[in-house]
PDB file of N, CA and C in Angstrom:
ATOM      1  N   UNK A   1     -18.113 -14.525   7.281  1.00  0.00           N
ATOM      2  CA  UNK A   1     -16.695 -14.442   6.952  1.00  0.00           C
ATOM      3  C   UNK A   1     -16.392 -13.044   6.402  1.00  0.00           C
ATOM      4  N   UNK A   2     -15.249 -12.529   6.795  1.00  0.00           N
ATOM      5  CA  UNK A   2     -14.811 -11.146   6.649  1.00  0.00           C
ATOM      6  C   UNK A   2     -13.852 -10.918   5.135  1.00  0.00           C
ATOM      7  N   UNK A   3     -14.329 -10.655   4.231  1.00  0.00           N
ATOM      8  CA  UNK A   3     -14.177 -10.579   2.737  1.00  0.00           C
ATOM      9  C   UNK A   3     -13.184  -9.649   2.493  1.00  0.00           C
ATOM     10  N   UNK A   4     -13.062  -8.380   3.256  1.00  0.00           N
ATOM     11  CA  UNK A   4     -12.292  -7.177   3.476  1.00  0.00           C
ATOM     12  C   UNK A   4     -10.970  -7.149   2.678  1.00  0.00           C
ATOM     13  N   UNK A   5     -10.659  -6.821   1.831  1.00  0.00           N
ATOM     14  CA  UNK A   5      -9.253  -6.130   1.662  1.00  0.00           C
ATOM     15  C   UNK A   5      -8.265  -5.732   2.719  1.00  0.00           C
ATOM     16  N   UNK A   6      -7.152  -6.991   2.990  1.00  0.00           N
ATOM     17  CA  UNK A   6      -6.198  -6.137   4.441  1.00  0.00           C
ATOM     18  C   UNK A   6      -5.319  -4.964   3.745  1.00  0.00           C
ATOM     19  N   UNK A   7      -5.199  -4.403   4.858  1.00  0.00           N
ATOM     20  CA  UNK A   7      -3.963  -3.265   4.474  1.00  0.00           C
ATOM     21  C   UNK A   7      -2.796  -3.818   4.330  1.00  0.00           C
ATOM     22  N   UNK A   8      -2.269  -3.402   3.363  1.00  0.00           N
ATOM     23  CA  UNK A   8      -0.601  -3.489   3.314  1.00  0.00           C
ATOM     24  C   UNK A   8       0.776  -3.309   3.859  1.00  0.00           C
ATOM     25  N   UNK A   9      -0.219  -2.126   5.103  1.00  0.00           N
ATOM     26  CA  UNK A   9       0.686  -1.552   5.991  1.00  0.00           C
ATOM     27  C   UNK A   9       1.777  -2.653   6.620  1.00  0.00           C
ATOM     28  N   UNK A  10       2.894  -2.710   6.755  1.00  0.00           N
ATOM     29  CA  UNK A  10       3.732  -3.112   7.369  1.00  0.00           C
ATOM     30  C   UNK A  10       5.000  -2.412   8.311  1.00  0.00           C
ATOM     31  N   UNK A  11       3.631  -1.477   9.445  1.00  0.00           N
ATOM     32  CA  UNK A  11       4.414  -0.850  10.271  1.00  0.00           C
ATOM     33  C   UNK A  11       5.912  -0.033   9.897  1.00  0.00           C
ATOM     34  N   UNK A  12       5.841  -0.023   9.283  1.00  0.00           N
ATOM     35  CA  UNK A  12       7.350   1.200   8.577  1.00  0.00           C
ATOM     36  C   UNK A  12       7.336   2.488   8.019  1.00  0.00           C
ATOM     37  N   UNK A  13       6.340   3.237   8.432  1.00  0.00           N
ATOM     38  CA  UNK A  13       5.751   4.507   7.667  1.00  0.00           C
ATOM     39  C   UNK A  13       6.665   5.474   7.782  1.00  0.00           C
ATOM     40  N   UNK A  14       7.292   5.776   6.436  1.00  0.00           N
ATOM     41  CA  UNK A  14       8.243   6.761   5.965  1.00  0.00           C
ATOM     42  C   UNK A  14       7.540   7.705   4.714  1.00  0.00           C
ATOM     43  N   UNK A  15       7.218   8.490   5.129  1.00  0.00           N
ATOM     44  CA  UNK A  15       6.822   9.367   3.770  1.00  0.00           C
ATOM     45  C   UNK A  15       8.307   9.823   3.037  1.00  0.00           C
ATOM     46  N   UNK A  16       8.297   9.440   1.523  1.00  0.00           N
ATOM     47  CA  UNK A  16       9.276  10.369   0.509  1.00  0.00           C
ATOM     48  C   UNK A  16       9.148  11.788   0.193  1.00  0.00           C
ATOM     49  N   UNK A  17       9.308  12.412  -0.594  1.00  0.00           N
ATOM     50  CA  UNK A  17       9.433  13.726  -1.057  1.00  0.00           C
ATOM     51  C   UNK A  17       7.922  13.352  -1.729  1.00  0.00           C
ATOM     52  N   UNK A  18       7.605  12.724  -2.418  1.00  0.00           N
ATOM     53  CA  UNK A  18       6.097  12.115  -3.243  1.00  0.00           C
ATOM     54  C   UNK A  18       5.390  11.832  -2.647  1.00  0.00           C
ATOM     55  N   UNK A  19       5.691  12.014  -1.310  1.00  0.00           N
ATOM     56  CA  UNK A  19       3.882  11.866  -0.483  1.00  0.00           C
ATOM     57  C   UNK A  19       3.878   9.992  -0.384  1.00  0.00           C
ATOM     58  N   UNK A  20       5.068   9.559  -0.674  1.00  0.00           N
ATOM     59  CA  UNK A  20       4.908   7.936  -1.216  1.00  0.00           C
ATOM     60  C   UNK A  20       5.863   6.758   0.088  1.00  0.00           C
ATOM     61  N   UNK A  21       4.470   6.019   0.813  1.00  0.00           N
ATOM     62  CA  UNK A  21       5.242   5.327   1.855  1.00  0.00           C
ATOM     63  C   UNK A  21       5.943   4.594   1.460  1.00  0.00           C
ATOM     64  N   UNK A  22       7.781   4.546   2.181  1.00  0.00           N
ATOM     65  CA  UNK A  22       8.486   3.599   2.203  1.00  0.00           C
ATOM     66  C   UNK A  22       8.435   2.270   2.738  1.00  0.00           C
ATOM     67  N   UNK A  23       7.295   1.727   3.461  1.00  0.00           N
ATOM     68  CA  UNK A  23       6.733   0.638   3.939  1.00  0.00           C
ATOM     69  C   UNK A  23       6.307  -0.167   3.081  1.00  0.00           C
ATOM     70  N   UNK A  24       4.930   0.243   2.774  1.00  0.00           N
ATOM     71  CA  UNK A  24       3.727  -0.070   1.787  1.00  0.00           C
ATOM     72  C   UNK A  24       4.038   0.691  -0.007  1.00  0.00           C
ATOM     73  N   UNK A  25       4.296   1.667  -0.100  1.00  0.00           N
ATOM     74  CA  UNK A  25       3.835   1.928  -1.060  1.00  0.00           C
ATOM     75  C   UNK A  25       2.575   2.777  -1.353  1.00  0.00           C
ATOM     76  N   UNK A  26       2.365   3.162  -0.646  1.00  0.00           N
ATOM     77  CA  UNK A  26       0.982   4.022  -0.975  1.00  0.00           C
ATOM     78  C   UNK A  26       1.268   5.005  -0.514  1.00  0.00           C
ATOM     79  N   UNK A  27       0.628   5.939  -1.343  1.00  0.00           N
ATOM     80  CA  UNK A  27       0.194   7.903  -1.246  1.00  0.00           C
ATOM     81  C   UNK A  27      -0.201   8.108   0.204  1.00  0.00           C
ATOM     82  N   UNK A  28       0.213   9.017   0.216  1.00  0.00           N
ATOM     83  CA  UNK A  28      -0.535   9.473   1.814  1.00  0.00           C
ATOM     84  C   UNK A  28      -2.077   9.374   1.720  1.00  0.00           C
ATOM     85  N   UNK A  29      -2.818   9.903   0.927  1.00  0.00           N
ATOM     86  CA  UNK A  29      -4.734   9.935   0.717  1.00  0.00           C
ATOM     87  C   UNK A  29      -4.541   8.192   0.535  1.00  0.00           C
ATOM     88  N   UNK A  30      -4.468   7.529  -0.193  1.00  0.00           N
ATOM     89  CA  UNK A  30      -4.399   5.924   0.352  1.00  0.00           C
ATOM     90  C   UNK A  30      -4.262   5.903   1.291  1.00  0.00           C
ATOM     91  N   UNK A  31      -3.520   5.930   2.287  1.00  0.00           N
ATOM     92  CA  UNK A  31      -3.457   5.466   3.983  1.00  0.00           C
ATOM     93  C   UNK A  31      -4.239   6.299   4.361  1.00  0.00           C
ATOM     94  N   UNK A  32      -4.640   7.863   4.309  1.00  0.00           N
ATOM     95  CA  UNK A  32      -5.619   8.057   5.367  1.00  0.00           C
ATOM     96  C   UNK A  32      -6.982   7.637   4.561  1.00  0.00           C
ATOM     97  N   UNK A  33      -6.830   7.578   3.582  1.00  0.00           N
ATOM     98  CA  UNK A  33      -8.625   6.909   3.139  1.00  0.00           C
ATOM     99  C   UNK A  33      -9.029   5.391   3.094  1.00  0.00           C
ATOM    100  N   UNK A  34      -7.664   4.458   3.467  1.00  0.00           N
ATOM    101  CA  UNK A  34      -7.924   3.354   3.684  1.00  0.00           C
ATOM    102  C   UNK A  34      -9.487   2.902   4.325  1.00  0.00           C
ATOM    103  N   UNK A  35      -9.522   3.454   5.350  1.00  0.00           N
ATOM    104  CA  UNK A  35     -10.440   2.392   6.025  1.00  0.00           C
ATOM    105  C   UNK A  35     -12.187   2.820   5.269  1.00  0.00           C
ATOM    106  N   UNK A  36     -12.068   4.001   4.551  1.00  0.00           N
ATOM    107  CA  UNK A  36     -13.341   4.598   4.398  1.00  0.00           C
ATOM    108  C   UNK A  36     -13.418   4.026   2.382  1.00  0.00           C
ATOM    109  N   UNK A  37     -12.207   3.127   1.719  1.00  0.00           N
ATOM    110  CA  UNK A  37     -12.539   2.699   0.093  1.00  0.00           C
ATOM    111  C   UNK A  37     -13.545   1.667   0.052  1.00  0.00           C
ATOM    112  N   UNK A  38     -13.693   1.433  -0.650  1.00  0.00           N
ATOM    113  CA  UNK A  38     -14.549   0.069  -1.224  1.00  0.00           C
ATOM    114  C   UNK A  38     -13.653  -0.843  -1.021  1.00  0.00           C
ATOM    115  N   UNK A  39     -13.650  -1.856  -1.512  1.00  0.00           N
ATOM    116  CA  UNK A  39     -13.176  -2.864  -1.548  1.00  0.00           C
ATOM    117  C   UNK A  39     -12.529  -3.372  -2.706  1.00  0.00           C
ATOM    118  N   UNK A  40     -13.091  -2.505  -3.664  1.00  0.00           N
ATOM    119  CA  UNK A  40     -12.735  -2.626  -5.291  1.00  0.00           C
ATOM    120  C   UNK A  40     -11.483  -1.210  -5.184  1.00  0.00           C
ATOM    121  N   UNK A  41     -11.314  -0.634  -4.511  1.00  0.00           N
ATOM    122  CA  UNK A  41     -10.678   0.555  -4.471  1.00  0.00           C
ATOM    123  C   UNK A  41      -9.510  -0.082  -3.714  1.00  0.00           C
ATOM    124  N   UNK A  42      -9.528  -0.735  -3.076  1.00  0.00           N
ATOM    125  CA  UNK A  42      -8.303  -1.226  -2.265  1.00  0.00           C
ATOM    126  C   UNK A  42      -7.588  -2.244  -2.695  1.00  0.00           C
ATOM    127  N   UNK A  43      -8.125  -3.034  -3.573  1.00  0.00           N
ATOM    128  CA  UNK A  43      -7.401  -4.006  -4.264  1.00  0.00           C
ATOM    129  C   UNK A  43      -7.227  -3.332  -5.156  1.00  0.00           C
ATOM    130  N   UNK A  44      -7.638  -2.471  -6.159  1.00  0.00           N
ATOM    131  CA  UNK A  44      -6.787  -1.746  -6.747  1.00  0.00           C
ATOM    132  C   UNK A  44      -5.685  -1.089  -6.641  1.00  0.00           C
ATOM    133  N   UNK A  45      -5.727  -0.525  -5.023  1.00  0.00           N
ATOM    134  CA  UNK A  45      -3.940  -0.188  -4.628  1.00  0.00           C
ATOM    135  C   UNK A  45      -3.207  -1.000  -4.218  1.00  0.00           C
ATOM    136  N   UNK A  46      -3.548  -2.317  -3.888  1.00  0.00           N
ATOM    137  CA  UNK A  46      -2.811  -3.446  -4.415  1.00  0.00           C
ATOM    138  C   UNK A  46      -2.116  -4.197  -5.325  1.00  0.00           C
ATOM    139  N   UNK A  47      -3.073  -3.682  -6.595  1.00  0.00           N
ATOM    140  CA  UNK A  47      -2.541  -4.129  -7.768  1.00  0.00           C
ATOM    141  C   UNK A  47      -1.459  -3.493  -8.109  1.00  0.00           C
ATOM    142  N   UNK A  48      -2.028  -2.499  -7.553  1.00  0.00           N
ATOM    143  CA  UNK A  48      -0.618  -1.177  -7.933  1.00  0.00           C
ATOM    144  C   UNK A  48       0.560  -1.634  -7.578  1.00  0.00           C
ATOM    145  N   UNK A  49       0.803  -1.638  -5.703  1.00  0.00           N
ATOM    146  CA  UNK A  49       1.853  -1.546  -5.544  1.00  0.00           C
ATOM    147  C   UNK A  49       2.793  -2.862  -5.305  1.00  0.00           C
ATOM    148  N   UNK A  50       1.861  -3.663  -5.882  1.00  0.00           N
ATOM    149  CA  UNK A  50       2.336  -5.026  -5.798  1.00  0.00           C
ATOM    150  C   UNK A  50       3.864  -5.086  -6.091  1.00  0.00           C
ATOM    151  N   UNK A  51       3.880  -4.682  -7.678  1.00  0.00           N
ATOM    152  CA  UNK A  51       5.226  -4.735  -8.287  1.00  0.00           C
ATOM    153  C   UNK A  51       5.965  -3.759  -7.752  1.00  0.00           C
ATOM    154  N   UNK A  52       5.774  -2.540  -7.080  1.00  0.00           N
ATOM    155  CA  UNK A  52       6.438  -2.435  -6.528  1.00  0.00           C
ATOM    156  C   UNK A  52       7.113  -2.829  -5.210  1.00  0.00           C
ATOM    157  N   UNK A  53       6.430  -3.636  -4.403  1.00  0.00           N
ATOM    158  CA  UNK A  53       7.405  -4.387  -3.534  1.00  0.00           C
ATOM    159  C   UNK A  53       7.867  -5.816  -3.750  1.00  0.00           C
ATOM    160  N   UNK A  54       7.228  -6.618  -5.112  1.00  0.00           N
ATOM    161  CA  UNK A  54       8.230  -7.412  -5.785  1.00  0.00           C
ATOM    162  C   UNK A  54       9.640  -6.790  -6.086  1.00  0.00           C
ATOM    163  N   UNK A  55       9.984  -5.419  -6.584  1.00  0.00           N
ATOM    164  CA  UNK A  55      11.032  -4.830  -7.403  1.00  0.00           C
ATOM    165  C   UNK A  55      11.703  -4.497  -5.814  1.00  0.00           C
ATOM    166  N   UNK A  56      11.277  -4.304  -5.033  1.00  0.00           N
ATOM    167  CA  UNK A  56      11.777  -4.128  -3.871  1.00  0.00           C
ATOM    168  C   UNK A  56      12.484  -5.088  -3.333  1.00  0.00           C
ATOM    169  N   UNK A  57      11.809  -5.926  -3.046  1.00  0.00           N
ATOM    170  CA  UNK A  57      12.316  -7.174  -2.017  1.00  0.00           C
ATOM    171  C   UNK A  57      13.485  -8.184  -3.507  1.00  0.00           C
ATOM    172  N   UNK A  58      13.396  -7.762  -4.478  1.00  0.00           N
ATOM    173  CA  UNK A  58      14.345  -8.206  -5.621  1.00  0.00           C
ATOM    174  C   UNK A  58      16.026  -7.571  -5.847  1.00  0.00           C
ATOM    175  N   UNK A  59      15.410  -6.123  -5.794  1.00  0.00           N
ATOM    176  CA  UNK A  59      16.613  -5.198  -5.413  1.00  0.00           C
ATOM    177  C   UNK A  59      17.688  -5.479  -3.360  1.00  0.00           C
ATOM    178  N   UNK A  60      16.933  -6.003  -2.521  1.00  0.00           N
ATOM    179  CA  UNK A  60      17.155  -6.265  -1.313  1.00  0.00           C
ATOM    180  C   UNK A  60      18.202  -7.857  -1.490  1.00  0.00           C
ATOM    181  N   UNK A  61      18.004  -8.454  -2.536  1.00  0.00           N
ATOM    182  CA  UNK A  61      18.624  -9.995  -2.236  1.00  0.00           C
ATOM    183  C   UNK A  61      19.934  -9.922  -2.816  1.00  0.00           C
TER     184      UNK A  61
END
C-alpha cells in the first residue's frame, strides 16, 4: 500500500508576486521539490497550507 503524501496541486497554477501558488498554496521550491521531500516534509506543507485554503474556500461562500 502506497503511504505517500498526495500533492495538493489542483491544476490552477498561478504564481503571485511571492512566488505563492494561487491553486495550492505553495512556494514555487515546494512544487518543484515536491516529488524529491520526504514524506514528513510534505505533510508539513500541508499543515501549512491547510488554513489557508480553509480561509479560502470561507472567503468564496
Amino acid at each position: 500500500m502506497d503511504h505517500s503524501v498526495r500533492s495538493p496541486c489542483v491544476s490552477n497554477c498561478k504564481l503571485d508576486e511571492n512566488e505563492i501558488c494561487g491553486g495550492c498554496f505553495r512556494t514555487l521550491d515546494e512544487v518543484i521539490f515536491w516529488s524529491s521531500s520526504t514524506n514528513e516534509e510534505k505533510q508539513a506543507i500541508i499543515d501549512r497550507i491547510t488554513p489557508l485554503k480553509e480561509a479560502k474556500a470561507k472567503h468564496k461562500k
